[in-house]
N, C-alpha and C. Protein backbone atom coordinates (compact mmCIF):
# COMPACT_ATOMS: atom_id res chain seq x y z
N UNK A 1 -10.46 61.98 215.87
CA UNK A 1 -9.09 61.57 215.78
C UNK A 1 -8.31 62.62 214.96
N UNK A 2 -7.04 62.76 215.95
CA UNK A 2 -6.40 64.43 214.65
C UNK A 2 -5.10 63.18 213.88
N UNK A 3 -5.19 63.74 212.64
CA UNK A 3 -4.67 63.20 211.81
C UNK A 3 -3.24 64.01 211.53
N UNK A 4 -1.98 63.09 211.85
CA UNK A 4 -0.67 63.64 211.70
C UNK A 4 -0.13 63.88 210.26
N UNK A 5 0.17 64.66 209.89
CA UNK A 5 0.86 64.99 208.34
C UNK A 5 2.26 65.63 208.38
N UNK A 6 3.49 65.01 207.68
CA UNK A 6 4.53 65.75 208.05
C UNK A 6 4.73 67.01 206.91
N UNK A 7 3.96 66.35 205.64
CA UNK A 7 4.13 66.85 204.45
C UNK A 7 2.73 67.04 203.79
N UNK A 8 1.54 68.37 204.68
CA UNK A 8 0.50 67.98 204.55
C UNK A 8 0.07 68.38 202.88
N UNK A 9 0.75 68.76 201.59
CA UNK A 9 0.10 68.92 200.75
C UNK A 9 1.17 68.18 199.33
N UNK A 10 2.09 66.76 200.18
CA UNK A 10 2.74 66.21 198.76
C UNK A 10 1.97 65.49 198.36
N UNK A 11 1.87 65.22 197.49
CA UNK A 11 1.17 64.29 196.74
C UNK A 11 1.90 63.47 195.75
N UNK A 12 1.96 61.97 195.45
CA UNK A 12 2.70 61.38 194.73
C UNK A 12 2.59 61.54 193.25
N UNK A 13 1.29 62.27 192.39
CA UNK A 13 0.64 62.52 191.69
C UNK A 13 1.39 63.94 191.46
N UNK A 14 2.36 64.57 190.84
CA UNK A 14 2.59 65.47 191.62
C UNK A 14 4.31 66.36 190.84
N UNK A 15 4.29 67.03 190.33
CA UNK A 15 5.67 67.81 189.86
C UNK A 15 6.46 67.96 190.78
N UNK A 16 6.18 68.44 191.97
CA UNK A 16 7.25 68.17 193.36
C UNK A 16 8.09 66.61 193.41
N UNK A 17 7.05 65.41 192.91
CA UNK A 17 7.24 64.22 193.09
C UNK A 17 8.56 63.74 191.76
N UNK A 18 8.00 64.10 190.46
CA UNK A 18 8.97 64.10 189.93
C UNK A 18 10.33 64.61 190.08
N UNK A 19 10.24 65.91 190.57
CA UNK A 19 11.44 66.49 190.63
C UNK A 19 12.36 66.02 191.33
N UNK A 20 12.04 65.53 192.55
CA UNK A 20 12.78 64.78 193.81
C UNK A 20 12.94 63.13 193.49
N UNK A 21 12.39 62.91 192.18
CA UNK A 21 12.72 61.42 191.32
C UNK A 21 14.24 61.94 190.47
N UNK A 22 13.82 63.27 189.68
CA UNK A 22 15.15 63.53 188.80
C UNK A 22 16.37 63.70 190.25
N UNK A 23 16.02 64.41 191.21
CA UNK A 23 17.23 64.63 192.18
C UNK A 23 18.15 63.31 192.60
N UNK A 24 16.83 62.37 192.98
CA UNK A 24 17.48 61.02 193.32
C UNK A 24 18.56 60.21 192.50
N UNK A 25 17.83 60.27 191.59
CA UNK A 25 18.45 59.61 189.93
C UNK A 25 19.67 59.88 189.51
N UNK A 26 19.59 61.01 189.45
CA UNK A 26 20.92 61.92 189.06
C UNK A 26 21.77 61.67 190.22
N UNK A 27 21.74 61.63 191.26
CA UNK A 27 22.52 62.07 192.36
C UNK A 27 23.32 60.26 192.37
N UNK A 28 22.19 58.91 192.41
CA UNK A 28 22.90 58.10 191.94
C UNK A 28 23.34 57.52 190.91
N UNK A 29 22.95 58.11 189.66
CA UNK A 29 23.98 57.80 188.60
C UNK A 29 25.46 58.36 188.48
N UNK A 30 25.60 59.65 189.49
CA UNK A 30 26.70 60.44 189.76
C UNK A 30 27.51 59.34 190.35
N UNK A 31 27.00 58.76 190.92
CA UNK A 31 27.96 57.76 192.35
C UNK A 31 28.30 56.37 192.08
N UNK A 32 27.46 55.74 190.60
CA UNK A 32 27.64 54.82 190.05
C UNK A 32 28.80 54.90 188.72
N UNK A 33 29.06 55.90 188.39
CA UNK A 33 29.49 56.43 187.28
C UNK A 33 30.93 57.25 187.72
N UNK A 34 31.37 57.58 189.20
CA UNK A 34 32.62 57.74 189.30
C UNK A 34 33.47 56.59 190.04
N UNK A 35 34.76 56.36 189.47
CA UNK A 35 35.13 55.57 189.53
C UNK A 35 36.76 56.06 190.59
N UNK A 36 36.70 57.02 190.30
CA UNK A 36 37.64 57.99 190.95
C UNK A 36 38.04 58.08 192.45
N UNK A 37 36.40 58.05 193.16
CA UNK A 37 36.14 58.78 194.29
C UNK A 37 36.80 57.31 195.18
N UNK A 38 36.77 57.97 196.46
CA UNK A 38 36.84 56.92 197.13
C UNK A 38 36.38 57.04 198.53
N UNK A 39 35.31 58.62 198.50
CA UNK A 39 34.76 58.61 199.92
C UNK A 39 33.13 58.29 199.47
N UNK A 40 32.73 57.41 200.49
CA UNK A 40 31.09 57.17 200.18
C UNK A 40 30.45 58.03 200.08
N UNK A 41 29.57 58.14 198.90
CA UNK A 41 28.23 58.69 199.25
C UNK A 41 28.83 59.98 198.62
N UNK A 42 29.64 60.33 198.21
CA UNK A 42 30.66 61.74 197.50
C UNK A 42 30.62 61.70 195.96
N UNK A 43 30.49 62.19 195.00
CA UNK A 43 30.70 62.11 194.00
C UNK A 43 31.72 63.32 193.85
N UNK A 44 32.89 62.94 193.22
CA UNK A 44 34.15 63.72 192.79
C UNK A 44 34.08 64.97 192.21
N UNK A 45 34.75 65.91 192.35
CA UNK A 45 34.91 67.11 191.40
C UNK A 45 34.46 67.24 190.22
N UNK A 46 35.23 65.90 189.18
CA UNK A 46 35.25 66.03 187.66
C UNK A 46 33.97 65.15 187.46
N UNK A 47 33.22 64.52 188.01
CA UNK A 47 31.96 63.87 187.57
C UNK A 47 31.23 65.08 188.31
N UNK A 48 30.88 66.21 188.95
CA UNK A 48 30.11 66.93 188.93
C UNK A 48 30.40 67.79 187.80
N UNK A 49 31.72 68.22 187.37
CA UNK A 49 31.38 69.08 186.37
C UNK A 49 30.98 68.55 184.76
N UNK A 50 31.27 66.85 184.58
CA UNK A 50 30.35 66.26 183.58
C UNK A 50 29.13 66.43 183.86
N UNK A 51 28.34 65.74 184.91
CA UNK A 51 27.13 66.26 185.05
C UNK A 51 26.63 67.68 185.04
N UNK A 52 26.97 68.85 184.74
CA UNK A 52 26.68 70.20 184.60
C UNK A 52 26.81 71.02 185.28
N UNK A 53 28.55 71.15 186.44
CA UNK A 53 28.14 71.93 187.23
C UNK A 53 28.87 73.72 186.43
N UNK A 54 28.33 74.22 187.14
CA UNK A 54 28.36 75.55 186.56
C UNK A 54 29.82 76.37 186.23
N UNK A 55 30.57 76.35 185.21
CA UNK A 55 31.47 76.60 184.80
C UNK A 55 31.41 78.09 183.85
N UNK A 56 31.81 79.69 184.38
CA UNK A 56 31.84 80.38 183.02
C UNK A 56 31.91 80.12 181.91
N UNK A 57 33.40 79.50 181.65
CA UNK A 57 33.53 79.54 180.63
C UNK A 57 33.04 78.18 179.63
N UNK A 58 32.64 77.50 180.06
CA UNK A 58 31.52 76.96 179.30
C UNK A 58 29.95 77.24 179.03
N UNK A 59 29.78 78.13 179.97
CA UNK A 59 28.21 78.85 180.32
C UNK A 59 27.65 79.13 178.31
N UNK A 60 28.36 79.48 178.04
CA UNK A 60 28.75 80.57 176.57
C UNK A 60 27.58 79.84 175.31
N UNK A 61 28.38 78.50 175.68
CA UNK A 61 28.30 77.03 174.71
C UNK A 61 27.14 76.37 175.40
N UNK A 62 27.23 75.50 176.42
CA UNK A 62 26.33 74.82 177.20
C UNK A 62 25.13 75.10 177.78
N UNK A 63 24.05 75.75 177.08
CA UNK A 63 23.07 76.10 178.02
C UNK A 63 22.71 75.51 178.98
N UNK A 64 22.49 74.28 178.91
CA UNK A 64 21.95 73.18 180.01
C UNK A 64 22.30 73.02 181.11
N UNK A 65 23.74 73.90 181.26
CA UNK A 65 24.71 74.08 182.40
C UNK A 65 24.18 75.70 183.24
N UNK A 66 22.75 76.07 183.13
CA UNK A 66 21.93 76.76 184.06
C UNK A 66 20.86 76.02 184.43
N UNK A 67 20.23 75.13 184.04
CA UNK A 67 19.32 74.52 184.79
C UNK A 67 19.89 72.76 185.33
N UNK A 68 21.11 72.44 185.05
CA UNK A 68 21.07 71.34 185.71
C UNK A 68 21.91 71.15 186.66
N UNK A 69 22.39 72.55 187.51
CA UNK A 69 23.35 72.31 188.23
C UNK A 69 21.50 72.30 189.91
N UNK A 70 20.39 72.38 189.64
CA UNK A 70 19.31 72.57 190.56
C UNK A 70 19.64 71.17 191.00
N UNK A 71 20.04 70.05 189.79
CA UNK A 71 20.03 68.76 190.36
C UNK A 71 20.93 68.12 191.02
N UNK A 72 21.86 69.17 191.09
CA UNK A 72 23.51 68.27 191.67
C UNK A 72 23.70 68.16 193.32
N UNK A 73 24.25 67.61 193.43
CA UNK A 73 24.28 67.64 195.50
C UNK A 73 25.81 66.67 194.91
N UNK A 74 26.52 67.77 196.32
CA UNK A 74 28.08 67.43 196.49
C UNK A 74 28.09 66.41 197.56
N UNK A 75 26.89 65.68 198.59
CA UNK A 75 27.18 65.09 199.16
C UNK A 75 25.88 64.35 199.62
N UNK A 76 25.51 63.08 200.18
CA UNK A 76 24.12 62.68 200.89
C UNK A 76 23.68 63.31 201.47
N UNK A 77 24.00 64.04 202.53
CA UNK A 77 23.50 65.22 203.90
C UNK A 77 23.26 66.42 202.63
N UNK A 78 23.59 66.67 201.68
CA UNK A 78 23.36 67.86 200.68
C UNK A 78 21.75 67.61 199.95
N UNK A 79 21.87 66.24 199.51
CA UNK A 79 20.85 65.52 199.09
C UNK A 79 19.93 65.79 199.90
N UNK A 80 20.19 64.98 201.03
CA UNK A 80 18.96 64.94 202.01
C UNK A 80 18.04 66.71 202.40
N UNK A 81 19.21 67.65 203.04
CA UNK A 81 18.72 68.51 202.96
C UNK A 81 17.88 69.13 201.86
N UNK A 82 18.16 68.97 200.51
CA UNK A 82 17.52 69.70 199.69
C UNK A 82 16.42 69.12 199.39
N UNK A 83 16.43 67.67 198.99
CA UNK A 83 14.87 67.01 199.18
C UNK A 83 13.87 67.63 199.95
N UNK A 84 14.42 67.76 201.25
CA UNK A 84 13.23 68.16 202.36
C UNK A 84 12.68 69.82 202.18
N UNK A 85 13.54 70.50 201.52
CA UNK A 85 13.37 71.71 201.38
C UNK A 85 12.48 71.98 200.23
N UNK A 86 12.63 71.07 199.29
CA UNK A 86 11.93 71.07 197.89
C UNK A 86 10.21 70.30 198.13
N UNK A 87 10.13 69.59 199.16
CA UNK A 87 9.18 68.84 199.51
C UNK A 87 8.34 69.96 200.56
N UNK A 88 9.00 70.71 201.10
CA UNK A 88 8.19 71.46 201.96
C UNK A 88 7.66 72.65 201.05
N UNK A 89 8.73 73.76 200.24
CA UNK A 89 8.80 74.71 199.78
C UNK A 89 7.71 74.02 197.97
N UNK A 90 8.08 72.86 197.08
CA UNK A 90 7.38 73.02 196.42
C UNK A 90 6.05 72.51 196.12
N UNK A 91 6.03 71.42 197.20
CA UNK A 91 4.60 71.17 197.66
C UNK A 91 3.62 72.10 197.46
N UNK A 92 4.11 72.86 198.64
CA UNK A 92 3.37 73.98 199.17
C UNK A 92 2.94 74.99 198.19
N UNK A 93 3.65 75.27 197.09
CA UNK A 93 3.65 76.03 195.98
C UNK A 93 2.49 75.90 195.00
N UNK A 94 2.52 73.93 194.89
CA UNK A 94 2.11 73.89 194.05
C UNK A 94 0.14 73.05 194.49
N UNK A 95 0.51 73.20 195.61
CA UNK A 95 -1.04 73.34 196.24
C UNK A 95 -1.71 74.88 196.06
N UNK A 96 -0.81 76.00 196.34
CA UNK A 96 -1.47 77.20 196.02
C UNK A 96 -1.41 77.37 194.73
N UNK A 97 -1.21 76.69 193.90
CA UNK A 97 -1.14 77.55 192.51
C UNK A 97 -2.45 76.48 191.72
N UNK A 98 -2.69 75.56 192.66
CA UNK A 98 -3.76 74.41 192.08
C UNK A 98 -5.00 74.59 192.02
N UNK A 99 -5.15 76.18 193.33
CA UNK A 99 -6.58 76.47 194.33
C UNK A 99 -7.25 76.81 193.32
């Protein structure tokens, strides 16, 4: 019997797994937390740049505003895409770096 895998090396056990927990999380506390917006599934301008999106002139002051803009998605279809990309690409990574 051949055995189908779409994602043959995620594992729930797994730093890929977390990461795509922080993506989720973040992405809906963004959407719970603007009050502004009024298209679904969108989180607004000014609640992405509270959440950390990448601004010069705060770069200076804010360090945290280089690693947490990895977590932001401007839209669900943004989300979705990058999940799948992070699930294929760091899976895969982190099966070879396990060997």
């Amino acid at each position: 019997m051949i055995k189908f895998q779409i994602y043959p090396f995620f594992k729930f056990k797994s730093v890929t797994f977390i990461i795509i927990l922080i993506d989720i999380t973040l992405f809906f506390l963004m959407i719970l937390t603007d009050t502004e917006n009024q298209i679904l599934l969108t989180p607004s301008q000014s609640i992405l740049f509270e959440f950390g999106e990448i601004c010069p002139t705060h770069m200076k002051t804010e360090f945290w505003r280089f690693i947490n803009p990895i977590f932001l998605h401007a839209n669900i279809l943004h989300l979705i895409s990058s999940l799948i990309t992070k699930i294929y690409l760091l899976s895969f990574i982190e099966f070879q770096i396990g060997k």
